[in-house]
PDB file of N, CA and C in Angstrom:
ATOM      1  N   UNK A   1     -26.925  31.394 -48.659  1.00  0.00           N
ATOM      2  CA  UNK A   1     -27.019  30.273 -47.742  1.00  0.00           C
ATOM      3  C   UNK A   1     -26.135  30.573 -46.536  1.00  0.00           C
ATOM      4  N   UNK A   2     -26.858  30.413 -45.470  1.00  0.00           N
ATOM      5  CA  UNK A   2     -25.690  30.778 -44.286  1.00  0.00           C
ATOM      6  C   UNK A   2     -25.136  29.475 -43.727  1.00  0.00           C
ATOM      7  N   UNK A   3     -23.909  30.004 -43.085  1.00  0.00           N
ATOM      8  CA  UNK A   3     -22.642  29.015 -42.793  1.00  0.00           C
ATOM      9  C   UNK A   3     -22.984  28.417 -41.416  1.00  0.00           C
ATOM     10  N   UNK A   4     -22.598  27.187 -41.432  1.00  0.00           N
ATOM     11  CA  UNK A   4     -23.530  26.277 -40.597  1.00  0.00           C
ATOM     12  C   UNK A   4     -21.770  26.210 -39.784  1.00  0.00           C
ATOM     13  N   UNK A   5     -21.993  26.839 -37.998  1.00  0.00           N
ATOM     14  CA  UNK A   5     -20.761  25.947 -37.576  1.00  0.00           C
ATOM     15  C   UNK A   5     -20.732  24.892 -37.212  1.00  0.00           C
ATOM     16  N   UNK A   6     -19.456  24.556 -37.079  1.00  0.00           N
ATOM     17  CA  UNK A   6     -19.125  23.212 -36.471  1.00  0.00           C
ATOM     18  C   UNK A   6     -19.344  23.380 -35.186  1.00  0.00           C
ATOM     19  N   UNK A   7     -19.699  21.983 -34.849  1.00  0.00           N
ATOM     20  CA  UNK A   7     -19.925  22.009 -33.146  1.00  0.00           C
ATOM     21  C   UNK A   7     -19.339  20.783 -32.852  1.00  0.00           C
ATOM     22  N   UNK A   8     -17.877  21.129 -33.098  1.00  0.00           N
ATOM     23  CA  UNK A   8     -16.819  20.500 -32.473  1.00  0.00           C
ATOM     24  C   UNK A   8     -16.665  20.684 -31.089  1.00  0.00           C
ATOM     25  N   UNK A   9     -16.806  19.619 -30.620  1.00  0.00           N
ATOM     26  CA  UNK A   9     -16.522  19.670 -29.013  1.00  0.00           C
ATOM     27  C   UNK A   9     -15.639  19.186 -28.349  1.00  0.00           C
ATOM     28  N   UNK A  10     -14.686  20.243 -27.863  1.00  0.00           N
ATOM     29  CA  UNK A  10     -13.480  19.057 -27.661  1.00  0.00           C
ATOM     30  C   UNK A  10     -13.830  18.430 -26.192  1.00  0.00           C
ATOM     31  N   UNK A  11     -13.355  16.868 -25.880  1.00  0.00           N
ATOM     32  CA  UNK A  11     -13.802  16.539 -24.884  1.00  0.00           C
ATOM     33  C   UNK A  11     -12.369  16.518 -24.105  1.00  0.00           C
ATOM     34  N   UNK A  12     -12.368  16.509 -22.686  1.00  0.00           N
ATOM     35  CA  UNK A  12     -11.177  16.714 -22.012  1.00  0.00           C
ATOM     36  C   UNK A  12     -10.418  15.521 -22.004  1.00  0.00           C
ATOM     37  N   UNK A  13      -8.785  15.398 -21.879  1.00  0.00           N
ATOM     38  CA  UNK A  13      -7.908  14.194 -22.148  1.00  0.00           C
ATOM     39  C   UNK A  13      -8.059  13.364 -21.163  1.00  0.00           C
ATOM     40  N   UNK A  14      -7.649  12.502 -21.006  1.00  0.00           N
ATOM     41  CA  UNK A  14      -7.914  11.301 -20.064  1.00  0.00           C
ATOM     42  C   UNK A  14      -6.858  12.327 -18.900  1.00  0.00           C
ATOM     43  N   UNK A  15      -5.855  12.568 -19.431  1.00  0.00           N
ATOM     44  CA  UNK A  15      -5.190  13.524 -18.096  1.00  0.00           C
ATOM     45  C   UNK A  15      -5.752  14.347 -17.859  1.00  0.00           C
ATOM     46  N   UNK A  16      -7.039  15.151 -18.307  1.00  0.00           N
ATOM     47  CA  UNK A  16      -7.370  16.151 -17.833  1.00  0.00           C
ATOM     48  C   UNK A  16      -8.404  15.978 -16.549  1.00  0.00           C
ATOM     49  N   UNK A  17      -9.157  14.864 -17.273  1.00  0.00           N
ATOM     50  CA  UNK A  17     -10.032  14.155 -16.207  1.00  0.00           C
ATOM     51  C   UNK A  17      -9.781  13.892 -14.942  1.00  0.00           C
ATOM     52  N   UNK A  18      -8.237  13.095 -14.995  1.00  0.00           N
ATOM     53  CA  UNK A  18      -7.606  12.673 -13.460  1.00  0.00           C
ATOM     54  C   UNK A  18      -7.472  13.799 -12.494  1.00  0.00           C
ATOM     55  N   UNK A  19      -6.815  15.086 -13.804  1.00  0.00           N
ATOM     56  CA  UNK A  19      -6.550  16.187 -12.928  1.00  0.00           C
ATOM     57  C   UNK A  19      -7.767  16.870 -12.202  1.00  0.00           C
ATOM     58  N   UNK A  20      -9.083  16.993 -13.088  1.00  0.00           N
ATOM     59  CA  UNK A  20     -10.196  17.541 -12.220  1.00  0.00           C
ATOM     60  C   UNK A  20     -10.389  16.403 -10.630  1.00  0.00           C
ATOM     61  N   UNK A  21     -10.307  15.231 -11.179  1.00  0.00           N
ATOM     62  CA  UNK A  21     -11.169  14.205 -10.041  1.00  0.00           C
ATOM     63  C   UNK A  21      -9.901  14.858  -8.908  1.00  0.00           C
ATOM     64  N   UNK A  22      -8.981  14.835  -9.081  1.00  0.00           N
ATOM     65  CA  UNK A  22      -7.679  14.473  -8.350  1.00  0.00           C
ATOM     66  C   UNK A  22      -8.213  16.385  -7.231  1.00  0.00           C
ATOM     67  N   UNK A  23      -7.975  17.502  -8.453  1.00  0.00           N
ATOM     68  CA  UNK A  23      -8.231  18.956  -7.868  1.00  0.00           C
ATOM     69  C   UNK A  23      -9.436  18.883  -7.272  1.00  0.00           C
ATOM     70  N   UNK A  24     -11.067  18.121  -7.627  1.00  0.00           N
ATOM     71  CA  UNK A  24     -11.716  17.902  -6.931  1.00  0.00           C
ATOM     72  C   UNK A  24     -11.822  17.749  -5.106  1.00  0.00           C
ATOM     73  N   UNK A  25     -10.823  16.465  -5.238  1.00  0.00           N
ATOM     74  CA  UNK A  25     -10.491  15.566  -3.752  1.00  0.00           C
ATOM     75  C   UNK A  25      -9.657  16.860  -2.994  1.00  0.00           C
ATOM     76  N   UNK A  26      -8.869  17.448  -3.572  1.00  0.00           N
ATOM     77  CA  UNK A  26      -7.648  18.834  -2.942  1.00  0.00           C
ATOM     78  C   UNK A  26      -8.231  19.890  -2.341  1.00  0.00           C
ATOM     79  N   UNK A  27      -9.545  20.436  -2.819  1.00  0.00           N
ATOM     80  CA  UNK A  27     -10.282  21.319  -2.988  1.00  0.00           C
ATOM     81  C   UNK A  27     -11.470  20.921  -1.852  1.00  0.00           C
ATOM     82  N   UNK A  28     -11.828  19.981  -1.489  1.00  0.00           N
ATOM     83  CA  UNK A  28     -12.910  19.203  -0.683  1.00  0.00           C
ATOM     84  C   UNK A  28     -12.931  20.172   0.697  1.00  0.00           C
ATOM     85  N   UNK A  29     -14.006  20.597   1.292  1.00  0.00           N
ATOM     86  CA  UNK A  29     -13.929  21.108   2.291  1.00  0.00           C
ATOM     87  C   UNK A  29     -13.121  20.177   3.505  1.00  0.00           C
ATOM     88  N   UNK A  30     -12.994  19.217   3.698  1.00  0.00           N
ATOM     89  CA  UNK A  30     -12.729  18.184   5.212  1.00  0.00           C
ATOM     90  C   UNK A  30     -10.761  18.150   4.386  1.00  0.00           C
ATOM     91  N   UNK A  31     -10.103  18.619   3.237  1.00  0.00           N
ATOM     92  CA  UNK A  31      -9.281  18.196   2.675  1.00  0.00           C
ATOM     93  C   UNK A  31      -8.886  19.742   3.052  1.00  0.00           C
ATOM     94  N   UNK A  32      -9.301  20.854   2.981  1.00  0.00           N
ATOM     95  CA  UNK A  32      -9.066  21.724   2.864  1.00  0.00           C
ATOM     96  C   UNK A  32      -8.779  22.386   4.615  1.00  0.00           C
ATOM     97  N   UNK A  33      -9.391  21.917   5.293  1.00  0.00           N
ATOM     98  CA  UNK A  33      -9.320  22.233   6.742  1.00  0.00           C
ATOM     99  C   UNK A  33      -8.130  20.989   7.371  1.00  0.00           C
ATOM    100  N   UNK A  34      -8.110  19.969   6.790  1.00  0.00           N
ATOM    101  CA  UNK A  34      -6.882  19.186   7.563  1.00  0.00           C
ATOM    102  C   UNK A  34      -5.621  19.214   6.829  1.00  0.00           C
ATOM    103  N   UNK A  35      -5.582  20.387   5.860  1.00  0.00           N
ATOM    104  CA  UNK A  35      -4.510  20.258   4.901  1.00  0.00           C
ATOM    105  C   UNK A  35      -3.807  19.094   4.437  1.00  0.00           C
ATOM    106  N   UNK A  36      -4.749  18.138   4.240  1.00  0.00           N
ATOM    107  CA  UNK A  36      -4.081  16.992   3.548  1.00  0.00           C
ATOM    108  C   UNK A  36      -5.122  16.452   2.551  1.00  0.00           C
ATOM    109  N   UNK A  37      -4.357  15.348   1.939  1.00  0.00           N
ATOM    110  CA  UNK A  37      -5.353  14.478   1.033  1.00  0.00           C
ATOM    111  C   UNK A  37      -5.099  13.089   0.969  1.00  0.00           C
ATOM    112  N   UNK A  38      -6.163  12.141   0.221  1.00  0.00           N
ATOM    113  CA  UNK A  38      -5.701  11.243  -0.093  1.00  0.00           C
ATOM    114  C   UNK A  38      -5.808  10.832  -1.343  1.00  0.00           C
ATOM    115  N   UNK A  39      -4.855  10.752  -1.787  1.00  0.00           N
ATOM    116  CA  UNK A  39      -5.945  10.394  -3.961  1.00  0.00           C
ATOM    117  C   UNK A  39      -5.069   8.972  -4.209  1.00  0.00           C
ATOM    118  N   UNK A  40      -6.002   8.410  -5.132  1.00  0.00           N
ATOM    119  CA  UNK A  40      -5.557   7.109  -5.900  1.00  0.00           C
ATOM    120  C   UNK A  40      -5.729   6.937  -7.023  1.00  0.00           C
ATOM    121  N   UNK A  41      -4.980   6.153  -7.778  1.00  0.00           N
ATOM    122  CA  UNK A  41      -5.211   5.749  -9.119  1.00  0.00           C
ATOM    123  C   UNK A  41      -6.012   5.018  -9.300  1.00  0.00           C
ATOM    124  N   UNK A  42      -6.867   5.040 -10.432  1.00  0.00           N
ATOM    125  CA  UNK A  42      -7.869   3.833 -10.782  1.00  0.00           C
ATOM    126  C   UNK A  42      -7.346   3.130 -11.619  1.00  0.00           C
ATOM    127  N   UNK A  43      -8.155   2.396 -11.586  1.00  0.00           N
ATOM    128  CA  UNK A  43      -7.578   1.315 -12.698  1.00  0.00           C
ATOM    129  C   UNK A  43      -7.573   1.717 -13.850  1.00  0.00           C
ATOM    130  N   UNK A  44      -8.245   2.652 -14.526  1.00  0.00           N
ATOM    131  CA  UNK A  44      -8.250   3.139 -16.224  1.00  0.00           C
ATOM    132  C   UNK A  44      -7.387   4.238 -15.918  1.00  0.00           C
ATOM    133  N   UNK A  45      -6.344   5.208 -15.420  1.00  0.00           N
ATOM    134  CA  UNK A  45      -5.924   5.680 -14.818  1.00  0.00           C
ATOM    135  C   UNK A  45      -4.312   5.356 -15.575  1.00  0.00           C
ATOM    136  N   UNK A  46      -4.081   6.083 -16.983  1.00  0.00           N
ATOM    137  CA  UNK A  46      -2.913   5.829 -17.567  1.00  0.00           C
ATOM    138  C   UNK A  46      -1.621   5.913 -16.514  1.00  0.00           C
ATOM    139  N   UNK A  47      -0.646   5.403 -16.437  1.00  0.00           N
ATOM    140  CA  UNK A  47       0.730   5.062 -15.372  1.00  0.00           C
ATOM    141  C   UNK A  47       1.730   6.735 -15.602  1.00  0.00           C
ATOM    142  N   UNK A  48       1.546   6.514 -16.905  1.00  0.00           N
ATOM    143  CA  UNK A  48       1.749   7.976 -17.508  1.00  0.00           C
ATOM    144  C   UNK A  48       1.496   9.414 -16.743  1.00  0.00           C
ATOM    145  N   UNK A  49       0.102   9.254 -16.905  1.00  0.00           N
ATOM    146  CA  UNK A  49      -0.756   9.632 -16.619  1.00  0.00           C
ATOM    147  C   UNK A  49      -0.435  10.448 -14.799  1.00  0.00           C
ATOM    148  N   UNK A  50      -0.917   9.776 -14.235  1.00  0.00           N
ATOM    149  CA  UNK A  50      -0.331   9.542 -12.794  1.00  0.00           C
ATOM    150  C   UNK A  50       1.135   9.884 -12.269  1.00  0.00           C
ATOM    151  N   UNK A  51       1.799   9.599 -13.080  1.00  0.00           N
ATOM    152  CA  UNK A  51       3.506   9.815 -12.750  1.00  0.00           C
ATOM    153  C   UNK A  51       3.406  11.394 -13.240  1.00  0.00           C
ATOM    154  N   UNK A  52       2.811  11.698 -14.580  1.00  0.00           N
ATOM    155  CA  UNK A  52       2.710  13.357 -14.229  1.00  0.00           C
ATOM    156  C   UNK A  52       2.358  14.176 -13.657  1.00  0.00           C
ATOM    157  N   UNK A  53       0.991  13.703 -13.111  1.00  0.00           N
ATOM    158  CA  UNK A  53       0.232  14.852 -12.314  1.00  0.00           C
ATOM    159  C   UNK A  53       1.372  14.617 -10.786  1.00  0.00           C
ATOM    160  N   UNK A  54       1.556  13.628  -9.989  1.00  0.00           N
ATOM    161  CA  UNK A  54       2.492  13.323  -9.220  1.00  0.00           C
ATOM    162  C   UNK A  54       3.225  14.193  -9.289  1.00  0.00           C
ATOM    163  N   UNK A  55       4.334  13.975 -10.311  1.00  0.00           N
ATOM    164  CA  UNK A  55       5.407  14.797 -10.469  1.00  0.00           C
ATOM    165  C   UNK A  55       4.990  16.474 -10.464  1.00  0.00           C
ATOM    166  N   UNK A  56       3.964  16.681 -10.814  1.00  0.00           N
ATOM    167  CA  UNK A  56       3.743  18.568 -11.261  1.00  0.00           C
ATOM    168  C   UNK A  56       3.140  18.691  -9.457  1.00  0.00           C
ATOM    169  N   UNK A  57       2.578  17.343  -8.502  1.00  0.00           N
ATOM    170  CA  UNK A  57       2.209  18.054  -7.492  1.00  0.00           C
ATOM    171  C   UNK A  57       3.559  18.249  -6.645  1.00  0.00           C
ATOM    172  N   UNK A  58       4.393  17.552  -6.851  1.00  0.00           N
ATOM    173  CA  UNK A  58       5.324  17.425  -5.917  1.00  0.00           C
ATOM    174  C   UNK A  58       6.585  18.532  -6.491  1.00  0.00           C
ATOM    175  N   UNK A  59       6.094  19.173  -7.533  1.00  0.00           N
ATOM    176  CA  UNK A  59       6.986  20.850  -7.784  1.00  0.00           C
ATOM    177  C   UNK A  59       6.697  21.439  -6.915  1.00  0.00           C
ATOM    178  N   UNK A  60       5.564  21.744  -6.290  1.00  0.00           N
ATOM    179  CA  UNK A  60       5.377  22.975  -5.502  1.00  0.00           C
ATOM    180  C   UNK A  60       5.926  22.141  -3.873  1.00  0.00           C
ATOM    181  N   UNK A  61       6.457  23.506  -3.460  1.00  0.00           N
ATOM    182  CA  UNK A  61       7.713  23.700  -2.541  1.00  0.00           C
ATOM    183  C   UNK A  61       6.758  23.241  -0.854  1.00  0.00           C
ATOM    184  N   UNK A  62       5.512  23.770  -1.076  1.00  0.00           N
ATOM    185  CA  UNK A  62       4.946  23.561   0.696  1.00  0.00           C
ATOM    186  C   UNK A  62       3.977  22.362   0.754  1.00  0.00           C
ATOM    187  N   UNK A  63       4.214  21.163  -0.724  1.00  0.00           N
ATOM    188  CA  UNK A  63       3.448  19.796  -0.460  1.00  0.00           C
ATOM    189  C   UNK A  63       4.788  18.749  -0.370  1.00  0.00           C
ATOM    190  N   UNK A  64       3.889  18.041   0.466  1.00  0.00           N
ATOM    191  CA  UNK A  64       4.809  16.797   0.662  1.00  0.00           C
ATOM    192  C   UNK A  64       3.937  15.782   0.263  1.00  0.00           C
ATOM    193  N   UNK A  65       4.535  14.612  -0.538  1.00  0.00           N
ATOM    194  CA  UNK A  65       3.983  13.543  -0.638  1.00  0.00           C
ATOM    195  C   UNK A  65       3.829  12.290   0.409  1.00  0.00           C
ATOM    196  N   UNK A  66       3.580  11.558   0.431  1.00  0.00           N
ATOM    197  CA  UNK A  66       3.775  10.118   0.778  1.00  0.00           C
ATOM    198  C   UNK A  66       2.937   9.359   0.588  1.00  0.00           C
ATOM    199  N   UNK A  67       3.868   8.354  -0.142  1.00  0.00           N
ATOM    200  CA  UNK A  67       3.467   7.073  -0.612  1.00  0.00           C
ATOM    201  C   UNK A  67       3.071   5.810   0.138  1.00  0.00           C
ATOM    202  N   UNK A  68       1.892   5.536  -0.318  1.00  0.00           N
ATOM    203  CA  UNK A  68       1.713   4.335   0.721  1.00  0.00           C
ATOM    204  C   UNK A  68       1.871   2.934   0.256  1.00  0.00           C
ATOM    205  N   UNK A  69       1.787   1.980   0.763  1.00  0.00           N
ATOM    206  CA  UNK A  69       1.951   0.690   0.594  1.00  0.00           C
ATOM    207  C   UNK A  69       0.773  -0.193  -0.298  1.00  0.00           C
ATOM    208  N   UNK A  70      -0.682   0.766   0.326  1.00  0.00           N
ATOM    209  CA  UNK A  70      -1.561   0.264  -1.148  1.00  0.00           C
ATOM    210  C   UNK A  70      -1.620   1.081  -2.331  1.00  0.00           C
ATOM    211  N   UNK A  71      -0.849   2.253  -3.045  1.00  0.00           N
ATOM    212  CA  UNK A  71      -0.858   2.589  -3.854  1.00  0.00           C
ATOM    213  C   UNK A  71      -1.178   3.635  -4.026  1.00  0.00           C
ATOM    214  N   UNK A  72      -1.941   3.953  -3.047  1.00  0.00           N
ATOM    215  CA  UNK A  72      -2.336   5.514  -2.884  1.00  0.00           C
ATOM    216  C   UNK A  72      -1.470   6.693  -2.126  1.00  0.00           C
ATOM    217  N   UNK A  73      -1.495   7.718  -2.319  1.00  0.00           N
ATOM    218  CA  UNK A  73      -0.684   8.920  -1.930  1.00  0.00           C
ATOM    219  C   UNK A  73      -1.296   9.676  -1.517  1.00  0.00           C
ATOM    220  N   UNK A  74      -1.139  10.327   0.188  1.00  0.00           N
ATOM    221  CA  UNK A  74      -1.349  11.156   0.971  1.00  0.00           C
ATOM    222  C   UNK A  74      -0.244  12.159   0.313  1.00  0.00           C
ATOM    223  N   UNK A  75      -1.013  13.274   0.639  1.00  0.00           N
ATOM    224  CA  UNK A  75      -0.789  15.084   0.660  1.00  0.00           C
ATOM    225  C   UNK A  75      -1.161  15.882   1.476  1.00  0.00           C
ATOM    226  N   UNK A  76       0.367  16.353   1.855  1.00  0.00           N
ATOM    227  CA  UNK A  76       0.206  17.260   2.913  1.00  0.00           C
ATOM    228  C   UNK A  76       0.546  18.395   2.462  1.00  0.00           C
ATOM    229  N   UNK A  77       0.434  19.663   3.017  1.00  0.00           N
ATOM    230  CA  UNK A  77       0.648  20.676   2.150  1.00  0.00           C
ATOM    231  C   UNK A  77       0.181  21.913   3.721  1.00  0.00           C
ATOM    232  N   UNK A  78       1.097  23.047   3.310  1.00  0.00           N
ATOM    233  CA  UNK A  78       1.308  24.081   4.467  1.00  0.00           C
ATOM    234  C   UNK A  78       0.728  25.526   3.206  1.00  0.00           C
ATOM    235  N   UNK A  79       0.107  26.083   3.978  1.00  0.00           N
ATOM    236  CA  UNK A  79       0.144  27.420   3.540  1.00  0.00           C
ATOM    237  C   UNK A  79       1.353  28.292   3.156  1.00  0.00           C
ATOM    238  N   UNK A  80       1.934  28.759   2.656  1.00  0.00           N
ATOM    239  CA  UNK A  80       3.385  29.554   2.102  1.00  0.00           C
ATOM    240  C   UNK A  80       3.295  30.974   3.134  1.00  0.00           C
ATOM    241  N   UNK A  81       3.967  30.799   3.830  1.00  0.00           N
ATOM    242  CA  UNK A  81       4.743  31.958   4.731  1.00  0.00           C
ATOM    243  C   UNK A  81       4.582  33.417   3.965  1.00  0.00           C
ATOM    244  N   UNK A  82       3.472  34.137   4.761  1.00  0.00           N
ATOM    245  CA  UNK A  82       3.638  35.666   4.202  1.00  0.00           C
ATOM    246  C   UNK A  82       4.429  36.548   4.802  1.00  0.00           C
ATOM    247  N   UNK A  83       4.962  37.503   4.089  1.00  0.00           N
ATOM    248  CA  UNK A  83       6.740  38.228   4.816  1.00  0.00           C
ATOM    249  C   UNK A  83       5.410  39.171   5.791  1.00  0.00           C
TER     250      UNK A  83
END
């Protein structure tokens, strides 16, 4: 009798999701030529969630954040200086 696999599928985490929609918007041609962005949280959009990806964008050294007053966060971001 042959062995039947599993077709376990893993589906991506709710953080993984934000992170595609979020790398989506970063990646956008009109995002990519004005070197900026704008992304927001949704409402299903764990707080968690959000405060990490935040935090892991705002490691790298040539983005700047800013926060706005409705909740959403502009990104600016420079190309890294080649010697």
């Amino acid at each position: 009798m042959a062995a039947t696999k599993s077709a376990a599928v893993k589906l991506p985490s709710p953080y993984e999701l934000l992170a595609q929609r979020v790398q989506k918007i970063i990646n956008s041609p009109n995002a990519q030529k004005a070197k900026a962005a704008l992304i927001s949280k949704l409402p299903d959009d764990s707080d968690d969630d959000w405060a990490q990806l935040l935090g892991e964008i705002a490691e790298n050294d040539n983005v700047t954040l800013a926060h706005r007053d409705d909740g959403a966060v502009q990104l600016f971001w420079q190309p890294p200086c080649e010697d």
